[in-house]
Every structure is written in C-alpha cells, then in structure tokens.
Protein backbone atom coordinates (compact mmCIF):
# COMPACT_ATOMS: atom_id res chain seq x y z
CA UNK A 1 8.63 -17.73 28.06
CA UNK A 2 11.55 -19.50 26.91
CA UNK A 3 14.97 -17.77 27.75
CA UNK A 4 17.55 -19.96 25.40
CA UNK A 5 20.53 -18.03 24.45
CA UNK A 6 19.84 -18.65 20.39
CA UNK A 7 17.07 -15.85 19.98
CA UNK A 8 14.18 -17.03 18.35
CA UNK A 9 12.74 -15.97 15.05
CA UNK A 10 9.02 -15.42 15.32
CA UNK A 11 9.23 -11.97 14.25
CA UNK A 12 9.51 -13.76 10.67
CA UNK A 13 6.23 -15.75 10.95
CA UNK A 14 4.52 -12.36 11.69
CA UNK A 15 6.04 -10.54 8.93
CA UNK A 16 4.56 -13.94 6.49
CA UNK A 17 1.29 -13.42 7.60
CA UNK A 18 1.27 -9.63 7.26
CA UNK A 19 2.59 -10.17 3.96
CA UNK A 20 -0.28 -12.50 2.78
CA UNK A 21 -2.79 -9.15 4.69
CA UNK A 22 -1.31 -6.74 2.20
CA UNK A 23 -1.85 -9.09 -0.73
CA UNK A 24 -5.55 -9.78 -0.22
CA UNK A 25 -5.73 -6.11 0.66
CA UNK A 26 -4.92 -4.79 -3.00
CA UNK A 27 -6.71 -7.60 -4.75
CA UNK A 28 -9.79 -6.67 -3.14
CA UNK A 29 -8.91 -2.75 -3.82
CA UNK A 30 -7.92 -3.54 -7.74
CA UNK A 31 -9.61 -6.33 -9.16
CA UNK A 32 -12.35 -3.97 -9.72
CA UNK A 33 -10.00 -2.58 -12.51
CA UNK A 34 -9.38 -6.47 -13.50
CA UNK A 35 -13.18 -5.76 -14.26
CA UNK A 36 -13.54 -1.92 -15.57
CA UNK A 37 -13.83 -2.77 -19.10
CA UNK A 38 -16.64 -5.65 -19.07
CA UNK A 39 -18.06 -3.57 -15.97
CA UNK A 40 -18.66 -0.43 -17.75
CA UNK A 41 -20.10 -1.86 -20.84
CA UNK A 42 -22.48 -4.08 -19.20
CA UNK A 43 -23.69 -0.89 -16.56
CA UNK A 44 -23.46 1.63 -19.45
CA UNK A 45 -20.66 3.56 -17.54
CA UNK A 46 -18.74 6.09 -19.45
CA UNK A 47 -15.21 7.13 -18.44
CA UNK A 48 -15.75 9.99 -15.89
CA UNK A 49 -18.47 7.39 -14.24
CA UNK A 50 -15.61 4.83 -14.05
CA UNK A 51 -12.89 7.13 -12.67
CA UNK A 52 -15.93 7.91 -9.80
CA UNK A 53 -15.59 4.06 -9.42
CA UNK A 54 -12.02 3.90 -9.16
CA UNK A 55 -12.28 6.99 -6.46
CA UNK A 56 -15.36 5.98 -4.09
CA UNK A 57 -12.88 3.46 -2.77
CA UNK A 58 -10.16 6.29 -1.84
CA UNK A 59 -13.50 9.08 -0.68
CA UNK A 60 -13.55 6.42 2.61
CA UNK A 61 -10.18 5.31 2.88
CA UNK A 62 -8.02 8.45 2.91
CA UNK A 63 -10.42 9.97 5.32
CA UNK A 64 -10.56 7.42 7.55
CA UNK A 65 -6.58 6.98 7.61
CA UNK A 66 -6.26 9.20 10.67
CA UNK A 67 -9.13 7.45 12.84
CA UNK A 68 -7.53 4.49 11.92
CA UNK A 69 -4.16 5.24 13.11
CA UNK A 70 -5.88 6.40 16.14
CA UNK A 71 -7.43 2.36 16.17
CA UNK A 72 -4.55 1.16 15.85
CA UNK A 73 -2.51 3.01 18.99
CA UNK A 74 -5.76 2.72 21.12
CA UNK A 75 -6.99 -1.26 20.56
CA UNK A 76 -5.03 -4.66 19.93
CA UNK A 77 -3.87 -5.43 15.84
CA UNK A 78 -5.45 -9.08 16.40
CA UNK A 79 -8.94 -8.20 16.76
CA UNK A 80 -9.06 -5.15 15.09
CA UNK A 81 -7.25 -6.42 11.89
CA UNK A 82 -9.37 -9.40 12.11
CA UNK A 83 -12.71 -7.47 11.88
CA UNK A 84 -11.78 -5.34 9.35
CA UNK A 85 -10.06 -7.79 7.01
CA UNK A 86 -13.69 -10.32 7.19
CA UNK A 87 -15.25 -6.87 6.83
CA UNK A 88 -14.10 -5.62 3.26
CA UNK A 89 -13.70 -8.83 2.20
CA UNK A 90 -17.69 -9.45 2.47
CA UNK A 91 -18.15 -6.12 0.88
CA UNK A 92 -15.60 -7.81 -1.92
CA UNK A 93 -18.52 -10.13 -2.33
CA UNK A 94 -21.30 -8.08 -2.33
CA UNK A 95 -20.25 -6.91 -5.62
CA UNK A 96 -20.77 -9.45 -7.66
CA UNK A 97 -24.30 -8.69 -7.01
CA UNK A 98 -24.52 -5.10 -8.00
CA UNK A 99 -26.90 -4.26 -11.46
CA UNK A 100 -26.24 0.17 -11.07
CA UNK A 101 -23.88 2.92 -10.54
CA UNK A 102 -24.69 3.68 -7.13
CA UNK A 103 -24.70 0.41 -5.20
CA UNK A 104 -21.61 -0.10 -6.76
CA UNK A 105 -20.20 2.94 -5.97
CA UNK A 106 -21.90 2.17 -2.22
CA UNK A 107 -19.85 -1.04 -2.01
CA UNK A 108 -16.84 0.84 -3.44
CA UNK A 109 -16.91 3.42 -0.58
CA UNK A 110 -17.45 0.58 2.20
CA UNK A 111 -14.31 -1.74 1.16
CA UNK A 112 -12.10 2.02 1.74
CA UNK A 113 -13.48 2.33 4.85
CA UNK A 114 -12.74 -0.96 6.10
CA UNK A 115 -9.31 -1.05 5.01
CA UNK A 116 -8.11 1.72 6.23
CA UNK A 117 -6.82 0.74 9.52
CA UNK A 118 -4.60 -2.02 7.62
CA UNK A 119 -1.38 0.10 6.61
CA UNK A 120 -1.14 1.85 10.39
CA UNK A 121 -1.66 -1.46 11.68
CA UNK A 122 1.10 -3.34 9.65
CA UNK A 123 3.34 0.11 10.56
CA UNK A 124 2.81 -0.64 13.99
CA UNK A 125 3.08 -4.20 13.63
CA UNK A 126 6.69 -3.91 12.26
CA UNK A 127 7.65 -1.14 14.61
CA UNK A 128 6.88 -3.47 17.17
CA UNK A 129 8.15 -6.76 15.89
CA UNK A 130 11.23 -5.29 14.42
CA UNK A 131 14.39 -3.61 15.15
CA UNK A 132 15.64 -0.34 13.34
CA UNK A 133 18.11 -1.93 11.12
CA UNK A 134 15.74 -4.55 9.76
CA UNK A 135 12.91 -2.33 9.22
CA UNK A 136 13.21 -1.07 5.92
CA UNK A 137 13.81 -4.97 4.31
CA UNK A 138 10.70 -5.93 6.58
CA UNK A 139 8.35 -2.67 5.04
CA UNK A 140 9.54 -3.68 2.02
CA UNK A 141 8.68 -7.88 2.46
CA UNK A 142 4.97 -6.76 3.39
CA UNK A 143 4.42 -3.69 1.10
CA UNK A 144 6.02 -6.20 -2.02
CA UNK A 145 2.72 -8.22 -1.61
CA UNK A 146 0.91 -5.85 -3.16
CA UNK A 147 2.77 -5.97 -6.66
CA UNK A 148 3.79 -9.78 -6.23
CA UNK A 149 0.08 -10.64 -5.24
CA UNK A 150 -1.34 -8.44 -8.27
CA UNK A 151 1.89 -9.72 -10.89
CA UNK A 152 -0.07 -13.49 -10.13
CA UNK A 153 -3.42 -13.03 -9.53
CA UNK A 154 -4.03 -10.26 -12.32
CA UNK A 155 -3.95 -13.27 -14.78
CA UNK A 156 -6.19 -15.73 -12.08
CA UNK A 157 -8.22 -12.94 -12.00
CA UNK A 158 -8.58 -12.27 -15.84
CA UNK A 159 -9.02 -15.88 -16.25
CA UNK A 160 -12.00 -16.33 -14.21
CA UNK A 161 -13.69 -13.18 -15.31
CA UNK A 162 -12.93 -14.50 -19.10
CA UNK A 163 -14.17 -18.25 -18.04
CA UNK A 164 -16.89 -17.90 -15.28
CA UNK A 165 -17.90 -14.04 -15.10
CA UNK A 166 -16.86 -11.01 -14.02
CA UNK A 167 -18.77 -11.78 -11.06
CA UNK A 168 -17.72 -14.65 -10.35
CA UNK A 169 -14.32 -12.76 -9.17
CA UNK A 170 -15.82 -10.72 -6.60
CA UNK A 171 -17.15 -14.34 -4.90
CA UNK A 172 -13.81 -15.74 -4.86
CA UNK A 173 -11.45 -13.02 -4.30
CA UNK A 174 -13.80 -12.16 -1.36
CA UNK A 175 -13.69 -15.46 0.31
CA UNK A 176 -10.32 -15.93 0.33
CA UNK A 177 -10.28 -12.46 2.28
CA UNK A 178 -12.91 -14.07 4.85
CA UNK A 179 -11.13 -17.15 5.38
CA UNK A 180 -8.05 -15.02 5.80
CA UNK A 181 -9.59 -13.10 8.15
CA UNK A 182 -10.44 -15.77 10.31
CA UNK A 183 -7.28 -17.40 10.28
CA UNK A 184 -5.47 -14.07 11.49
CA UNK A 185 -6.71 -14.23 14.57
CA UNK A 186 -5.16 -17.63 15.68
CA UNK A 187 -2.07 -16.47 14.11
CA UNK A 188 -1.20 -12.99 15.85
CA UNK A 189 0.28 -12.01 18.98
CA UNK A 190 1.99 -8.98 20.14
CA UNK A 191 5.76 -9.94 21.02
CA UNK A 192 5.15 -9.76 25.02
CA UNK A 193 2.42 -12.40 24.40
CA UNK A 194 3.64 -14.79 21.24
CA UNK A 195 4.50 -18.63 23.12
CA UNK A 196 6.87 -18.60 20.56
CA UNK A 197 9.05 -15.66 21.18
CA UNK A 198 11.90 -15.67 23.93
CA UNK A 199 14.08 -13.54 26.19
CA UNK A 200 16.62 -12.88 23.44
CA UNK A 201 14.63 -12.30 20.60
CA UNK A 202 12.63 -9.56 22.79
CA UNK A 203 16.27 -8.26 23.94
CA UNK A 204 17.57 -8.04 20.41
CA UNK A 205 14.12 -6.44 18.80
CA UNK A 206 14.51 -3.98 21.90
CA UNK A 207 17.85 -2.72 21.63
CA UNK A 208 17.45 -2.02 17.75
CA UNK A 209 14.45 0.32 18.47
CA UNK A 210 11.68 -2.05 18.15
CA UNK A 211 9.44 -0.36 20.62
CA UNK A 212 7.45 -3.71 22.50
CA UNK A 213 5.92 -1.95 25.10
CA UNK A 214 7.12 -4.13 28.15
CA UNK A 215 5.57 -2.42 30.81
CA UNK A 216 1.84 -3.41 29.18
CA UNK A 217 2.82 -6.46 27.86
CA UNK A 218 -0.34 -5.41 24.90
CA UNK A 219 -0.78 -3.34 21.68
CA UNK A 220 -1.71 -0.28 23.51
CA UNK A 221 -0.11 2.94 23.79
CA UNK A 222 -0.76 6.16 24.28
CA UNK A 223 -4.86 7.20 24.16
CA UNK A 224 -5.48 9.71 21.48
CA UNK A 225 -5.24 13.73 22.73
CA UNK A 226 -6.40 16.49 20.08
CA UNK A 227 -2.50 18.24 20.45
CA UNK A 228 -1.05 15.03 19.42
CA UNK A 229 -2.51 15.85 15.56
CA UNK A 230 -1.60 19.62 15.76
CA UNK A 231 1.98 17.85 16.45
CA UNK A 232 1.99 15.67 13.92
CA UNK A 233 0.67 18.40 11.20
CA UNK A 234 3.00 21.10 12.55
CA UNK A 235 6.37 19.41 11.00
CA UNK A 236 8.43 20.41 7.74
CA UNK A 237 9.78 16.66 7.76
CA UNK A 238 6.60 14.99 7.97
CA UNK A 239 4.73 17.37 5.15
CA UNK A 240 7.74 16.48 3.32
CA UNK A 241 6.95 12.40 3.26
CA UNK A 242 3.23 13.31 3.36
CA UNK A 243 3.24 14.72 0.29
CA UNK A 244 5.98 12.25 -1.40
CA UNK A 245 3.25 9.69 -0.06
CA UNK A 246 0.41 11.29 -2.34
CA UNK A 247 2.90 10.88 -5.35
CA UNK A 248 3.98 7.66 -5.04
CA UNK A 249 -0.04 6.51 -4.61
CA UNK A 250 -0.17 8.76 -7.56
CA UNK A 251 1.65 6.06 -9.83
CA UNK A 252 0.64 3.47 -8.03
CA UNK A 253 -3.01 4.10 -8.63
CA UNK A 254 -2.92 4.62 -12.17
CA UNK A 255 -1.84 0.78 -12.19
CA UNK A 256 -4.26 0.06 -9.18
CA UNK A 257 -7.47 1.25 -11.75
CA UNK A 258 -6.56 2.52 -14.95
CA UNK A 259 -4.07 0.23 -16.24
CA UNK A 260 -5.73 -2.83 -17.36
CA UNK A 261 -8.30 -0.73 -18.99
CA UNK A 262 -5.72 1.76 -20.72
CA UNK A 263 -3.91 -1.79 -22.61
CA UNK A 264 -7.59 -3.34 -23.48
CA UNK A 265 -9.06 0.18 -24.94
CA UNK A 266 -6.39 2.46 -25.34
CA UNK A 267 -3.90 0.08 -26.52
CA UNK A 268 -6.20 -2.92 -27.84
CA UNK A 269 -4.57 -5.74 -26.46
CA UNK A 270 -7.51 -8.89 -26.02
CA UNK A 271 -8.31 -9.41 -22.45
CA UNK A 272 -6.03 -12.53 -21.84
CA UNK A 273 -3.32 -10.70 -23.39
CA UNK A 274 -3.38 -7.70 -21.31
CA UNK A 275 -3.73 -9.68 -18.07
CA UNK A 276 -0.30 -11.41 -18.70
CA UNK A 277 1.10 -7.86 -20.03
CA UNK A 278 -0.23 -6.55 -16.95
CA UNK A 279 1.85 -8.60 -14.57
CA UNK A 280 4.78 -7.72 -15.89
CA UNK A 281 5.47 -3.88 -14.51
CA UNK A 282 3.78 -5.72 -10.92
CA UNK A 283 7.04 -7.73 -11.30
CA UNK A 284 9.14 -5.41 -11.60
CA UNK A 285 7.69 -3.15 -9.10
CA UNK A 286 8.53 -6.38 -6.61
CA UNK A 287 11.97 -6.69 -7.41
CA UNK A 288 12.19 -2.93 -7.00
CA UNK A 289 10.53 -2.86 -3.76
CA UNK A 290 12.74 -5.70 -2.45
CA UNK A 291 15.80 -4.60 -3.74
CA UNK A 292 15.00 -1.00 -2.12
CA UNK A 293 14.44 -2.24 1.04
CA UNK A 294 17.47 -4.71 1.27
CA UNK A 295 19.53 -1.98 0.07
CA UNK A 296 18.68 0.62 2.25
CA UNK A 297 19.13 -1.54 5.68
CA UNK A 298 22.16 -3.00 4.32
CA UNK A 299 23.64 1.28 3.99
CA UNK A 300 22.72 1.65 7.55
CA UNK A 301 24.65 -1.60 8.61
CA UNK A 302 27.44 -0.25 6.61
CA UNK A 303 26.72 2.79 8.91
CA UNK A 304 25.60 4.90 5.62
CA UNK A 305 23.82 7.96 7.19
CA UNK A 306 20.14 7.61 7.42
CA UNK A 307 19.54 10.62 5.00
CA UNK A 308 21.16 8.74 1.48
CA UNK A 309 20.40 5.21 2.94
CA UNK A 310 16.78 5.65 3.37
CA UNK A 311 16.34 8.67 0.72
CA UNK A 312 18.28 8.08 -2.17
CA UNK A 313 16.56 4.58 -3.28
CA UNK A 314 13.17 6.91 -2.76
CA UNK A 315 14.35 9.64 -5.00
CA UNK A 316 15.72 7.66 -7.20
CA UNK A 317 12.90 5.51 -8.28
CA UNK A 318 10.63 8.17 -8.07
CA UNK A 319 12.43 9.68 -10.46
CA UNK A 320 12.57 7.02 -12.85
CA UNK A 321 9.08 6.41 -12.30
CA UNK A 322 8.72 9.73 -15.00
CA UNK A 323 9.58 7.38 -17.14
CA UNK A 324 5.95 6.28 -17.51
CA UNK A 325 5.60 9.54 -20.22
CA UNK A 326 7.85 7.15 -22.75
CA UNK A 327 4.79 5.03 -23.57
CA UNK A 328 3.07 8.03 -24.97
CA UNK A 329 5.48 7.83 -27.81
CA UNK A 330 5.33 4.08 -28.56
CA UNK A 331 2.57 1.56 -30.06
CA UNK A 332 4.30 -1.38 -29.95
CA UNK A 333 3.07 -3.54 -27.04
CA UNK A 334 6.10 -4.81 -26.02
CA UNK A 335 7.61 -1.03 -25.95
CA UNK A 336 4.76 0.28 -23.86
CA UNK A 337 5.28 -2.26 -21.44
CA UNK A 338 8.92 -1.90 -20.99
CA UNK A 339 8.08 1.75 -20.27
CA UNK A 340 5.71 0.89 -17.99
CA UNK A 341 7.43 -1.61 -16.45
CA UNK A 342 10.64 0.71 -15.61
CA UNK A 343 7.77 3.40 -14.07
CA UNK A 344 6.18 1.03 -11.81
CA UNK A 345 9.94 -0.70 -11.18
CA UNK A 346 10.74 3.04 -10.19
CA UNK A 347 7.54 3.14 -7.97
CA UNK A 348 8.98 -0.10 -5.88
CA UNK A 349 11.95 1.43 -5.24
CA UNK A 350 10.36 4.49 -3.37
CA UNK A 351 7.49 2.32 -1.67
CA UNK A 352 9.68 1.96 1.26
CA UNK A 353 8.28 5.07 2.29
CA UNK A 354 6.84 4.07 5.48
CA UNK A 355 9.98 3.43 6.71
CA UNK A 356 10.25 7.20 7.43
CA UNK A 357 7.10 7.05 9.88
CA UNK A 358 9.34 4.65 11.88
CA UNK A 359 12.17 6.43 12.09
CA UNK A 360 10.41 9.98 12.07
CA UNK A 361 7.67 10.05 14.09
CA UNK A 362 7.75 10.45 17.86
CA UNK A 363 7.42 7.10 19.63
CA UNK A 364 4.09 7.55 21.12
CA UNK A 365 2.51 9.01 17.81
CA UNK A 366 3.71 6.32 15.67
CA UNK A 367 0.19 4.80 14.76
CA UNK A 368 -1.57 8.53 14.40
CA UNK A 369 1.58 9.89 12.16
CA UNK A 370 1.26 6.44 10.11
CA UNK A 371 -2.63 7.33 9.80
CA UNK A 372 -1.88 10.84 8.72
CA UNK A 373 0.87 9.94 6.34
CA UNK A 374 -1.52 7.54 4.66
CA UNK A 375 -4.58 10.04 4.44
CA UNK A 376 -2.41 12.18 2.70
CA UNK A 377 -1.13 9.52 0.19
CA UNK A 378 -4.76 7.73 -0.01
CA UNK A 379 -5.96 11.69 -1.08
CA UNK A 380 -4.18 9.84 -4.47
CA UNK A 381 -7.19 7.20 -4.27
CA UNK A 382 -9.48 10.24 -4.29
CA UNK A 383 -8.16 12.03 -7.29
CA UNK A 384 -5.73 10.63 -9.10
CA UNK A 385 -8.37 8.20 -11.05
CA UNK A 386 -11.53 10.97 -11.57
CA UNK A 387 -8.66 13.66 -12.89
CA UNK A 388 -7.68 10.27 -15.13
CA UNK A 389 -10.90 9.97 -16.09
CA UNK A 390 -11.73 13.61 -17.66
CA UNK A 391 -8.01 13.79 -19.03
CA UNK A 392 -8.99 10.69 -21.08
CA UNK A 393 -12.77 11.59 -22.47
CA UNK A 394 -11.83 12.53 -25.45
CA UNK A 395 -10.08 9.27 -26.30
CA UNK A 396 -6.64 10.12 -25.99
CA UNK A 397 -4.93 8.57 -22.91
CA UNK A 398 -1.38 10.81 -23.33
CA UNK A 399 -2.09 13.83 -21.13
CA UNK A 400 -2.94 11.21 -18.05
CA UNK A 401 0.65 9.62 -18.45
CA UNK A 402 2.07 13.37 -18.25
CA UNK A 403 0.18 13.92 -15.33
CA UNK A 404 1.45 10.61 -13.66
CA UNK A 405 5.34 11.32 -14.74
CA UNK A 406 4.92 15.23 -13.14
CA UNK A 407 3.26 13.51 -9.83
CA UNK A 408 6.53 11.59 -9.44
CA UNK A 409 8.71 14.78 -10.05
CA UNK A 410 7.19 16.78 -7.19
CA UNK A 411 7.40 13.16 -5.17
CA UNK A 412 11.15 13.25 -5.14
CA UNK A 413 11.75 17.30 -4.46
CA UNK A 414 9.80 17.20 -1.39
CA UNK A 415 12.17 14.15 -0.17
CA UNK A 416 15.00 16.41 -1.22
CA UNK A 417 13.81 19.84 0.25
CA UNK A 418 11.36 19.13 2.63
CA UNK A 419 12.38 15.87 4.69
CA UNK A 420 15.72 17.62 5.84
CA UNK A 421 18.13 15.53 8.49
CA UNK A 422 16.47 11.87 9.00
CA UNK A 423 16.20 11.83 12.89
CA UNK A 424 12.85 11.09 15.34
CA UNK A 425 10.77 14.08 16.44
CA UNK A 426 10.95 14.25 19.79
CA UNK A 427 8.50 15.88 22.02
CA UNK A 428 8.16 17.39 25.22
C-alpha cells in the first residue's frame, strides 16, 4: 500500500460509481411511470389497477429492507451489489415483454426485491469510505442521482417510448443496468483492499469516524443476532427518522409513479411536453439535495451542533415540501410546475436523511438500522401510490396532493419531537 504523506483520494472514485448505482436504480424503479399512461390503455388498466402497479414494486422492497441490511453487514458490497444490480436490471427487461396485469405486476414485485439491498449497501459504503464531517455532502452526491438521473433521462425516456415503443424502454434502460452491473465489480474495493488507497487516506477516513474495519481488512462485521433488531426497534430516536423516512418516500413517490401521469391526464399536457415539464421539479430536487448536504457538513465544520446542522435543512424542506397542495389551486402549466417544483426542491433538502443512520445507529448495527430505516420509508412504496390511486377514481386528482402535503407535515414533527439530542446509540 502506498504510504505518501499527500493522502490519496479514492474515496471520490467510489462515491462516482455509487452515484451512477443510485441513478440506474430509480430509472429502473420509475420509468414504469414514464410508461403508466400508454401502459394502462394498451392493458385496459384502470386507476386502482395502476396504483397496484406502482405498489408491487414497494410489497418486495420494503419487506426485504431488513434482510438486506442484514446482507449487507454479513457479505462483501462487491459481489453482492453486483448480483443484485444485473438482477433487477434483467427483470427491467423482462417487461417489455409483458401482454397482462399479473406478469406485470410479477416483474414489478421482483425488481423490489432485488433492489433492496442497494440503499444499506451505499449506507455502508459511505460509512466506510467516509469520515463524519464529509458524510452528509457524500449521502447527498449519491442520493442526488436519483433526481439528476430522472431530471435527464425522463425526457430520453419519453422520447424513446414516443419514437420506438413503450417497450422499447424497458430493453434499454435494462441493459444499461446489466452492463453496469458488470462493470461494478472491477470497480469496487473495500478501503483495506483498494491498490489505490494509502496510509493517510485510511488515517484521515479513520479518525473522522469512517469505521474501515482494520482488523478484517473486508466488508464484514458483526453476524446478525435476533436482539440486535429488538435494539434497533426499541429507540425513540430511531422511530423518530423511521417514520420521517416514510414521509419523505411519501413525496418522493408521488413523483416516482404518479407524476407523469397526473400532467398527461389530469393536467393534459402532450407526452413530449410533460416529459420536459417533468424534469424540472427532478432539478430542483438536485440542487436541493446538494445544497442540503453541503450545508449541513459545512455547520458541523463550523462546529454547529449536530441537532440544527443535520435537522434543520430536514425540517425545513419537509416543510416546504407542503407546498405541493398550491397546484391544486392553479391550471396554468407553468404555475403547477413551479409548485411542484418548490415540493420536490423541499423533498431534496430533507433526503439527507440517511445521514442520521450514520451518526445514530450503534457501530455494529449500522447495515441492520439502515435496513430497518428503509423498510419503514419503502412502507411509502407500498401505500402511498394504491391510497393515490382510489383518492383519484373519481377524476379529481386534489385530495392526493392534500394527502402528500399532510405526509410531509408529520415528516418534520417527528424530526422535531421524536429524534431528540443527535448522538450514536451505544450499546452494551
């Protein structure tokens, strides 16, 4: 290993290439919304059948969050990330061959289960790869690929369903996820085994928290014991991000299914239209996700206390994430997308909320806690599109925006009541 002075900055390279994970993982999650509208006509699926469609994908992956935080503290990121990733993707594919409800619904349920390792994996990758005070501007790198990927590819997408088929997107948005896949595994390395980390840049992630695991030199830690989740469900600070988690997925959903649907039928914008409308709020949930995370670790270098420096930009755009209840008074399309646009600019702003299972959980839980926290929030996936669905069959999309704009109301009490003192659990 080399032991220059200069530390080294491979830490970077890994946060890139988790970065590019998280954007193939929500355009293989979303672009069936890309497709709803064509979808449903052509299948003959009314609006509760589509909100089931939007949902199979969260039945699989919220209940599979905490097995896969157990994967991820129990066997390495490379392999297991690497499966997983080839795994969904071909599921991705298998779509564009679907003709009925229930093989899509199938295929629907299979791409949840296969991503749900990914967000305690890139948790664990940062906690590893990362020291405390760059952690929240690292969370917030990797978690902005899923609006900057979307903000881009939602017009791609809309492009090639519009010129070559709605199938046709399934085939190429899951073959970029294969060859992805592939290409992970060459790429990743825990620090104790990357050539191109050195002494210092191990010394410096160290000392600011980043928990490397010397002594195995691997991505192991502790093996899974049956206390460890009575633990981890037992404390007031963790319920507290738990349930902000389910209602910042609640807003993010909406614009993960229903959005591109709710401009085309609800709004009647043409589909090329909507898919450059529909970039915009994905924009502005980037900058608002960036600008979050740079903020926060730049209170904490300012030594801010760790309650306002992580909390407030959480609270804060989950409370302007209510906002989303202004479009209900609008029709102009530019008006209901600035609305939208300052909800889902609000929604970056608190989705540096796994910073929390960093600095919260106890060390050797980190990976279950992260699994937890994310069933919790991917309950969101589960119900946040079927209640959607009924709240909209009789044609009249307002009460689902009130619904949204009261999910991100009880999002930012429970950071304000229930998280308490920011400070790691420790246990005996």
């Amino acid at each position: 290993m080399n032991n220059n002075a200069i530390a080294t900055r491979a830490r970077y390279t890994i946060l890139a290439a988790v970065f590019i994970n998280v954007v193939i993982n929500y355009m293989d999650r979303s672009n069936i919304s890309v497709a709803g509208s064509i979808i449903s006509k052509e299948l003959k699926l009314d609006s509760i059948k589509m909100g089931y469609v939007f949902s199979a994908f969260g039945w699989t992956y919220a209940s599979l969050q905490i097995p896969g935080g157990i994967l991820a503290d129990r066997f390495g990121i490379r392999i297991l990330y690497s499966i997983t990733l080839i795994l969904w993707s071909l599921a991705t594919i298998a779509q564009g061959f679907v003709y009925g409800f229930i093989t899509l619904i199938i295929l629907r349920v299979l791409i949840g289960a296969f991503e749900a390792p990914s967000y305690p994996m890139n948790n664990r990758i940062v906690t590893s790869w990362f020291p405390e005070q760059e952690r929240a501007s690292a969370i917030a790198v990797y978690t902005s690929g899923q609006f900057i990927g979307l903000a881009f590819l939602t017009p791609v997408l809309t492009f090639i369903q519009v010129y070559a088929g709605w199938r046709t997107l399934f085939y190429v948005s899951g073959a970029v996820g294969v060859l992805w896949g592939i290409a992970w595994y060459f790429i990743y390395r825990s620090p104790m085994k990357h050539k191109k980390v050195n002494e210092a840049e191990l010394d410096y992630i160290e000392k600011g928290g980043g928990i490397i695991n010397r002594q195995k030199g691997s991505d192991e830690y502790k093996k899974f014991e049956w206390v460890n989740l009575a633990i981890v469900l037992s404390k007031r600070k963790l319920w507290g991000i738990y349930l902000g988690q389910f209602c910042v997925g609640g807003t993010l959903l909406f614009f993960l299914t229903w959005f591109p649907k709710y401009l085309v039928e609800y709004k009647h914008m043409n589909f090329i239209t909507s898919g450059l409308y529909a970039s915009v709020p994905f924009l502005c949930a980037f900058g608002g996700v960036l600008f979050s995370g740079f903020l926060s670790d730049y209170l904490v270098k300012k030594r801010v206390s760790p309650g306002p420096a992580r909390k407030a930009p959480i609270v804060i755009g989950l409370l302007l994430s209510i906002s989303i209840i202004g479009a209900n008074y609008v029709t102009d399309p530019e008006w209901v997308i600035f609305y939208m646009s300052l909800a889902f600019f609000g929604n970056g702003l608190a989705s540096i909320t796994w910073v929390f299972v960093s600095l919260l959980a106890p060390k050797n839980l980190i990976g279950l806690t992260g699994g937890t926290f994310n069933f919790i929030g991917g309950l969101a996936a589960i119900a946040v599109p079927v209640v959607i669905g009924y709240l909209v069959k009789g044609g009249d999309f307002s009460p689902a925006l009130v619904f949204i704009g009261c999910l991100a109301l009880i999002g930012a009490l429970s950071y304000v009541f229930l998280v308490g003192k920011v400070e790691r659990i420790i246990i005996d």
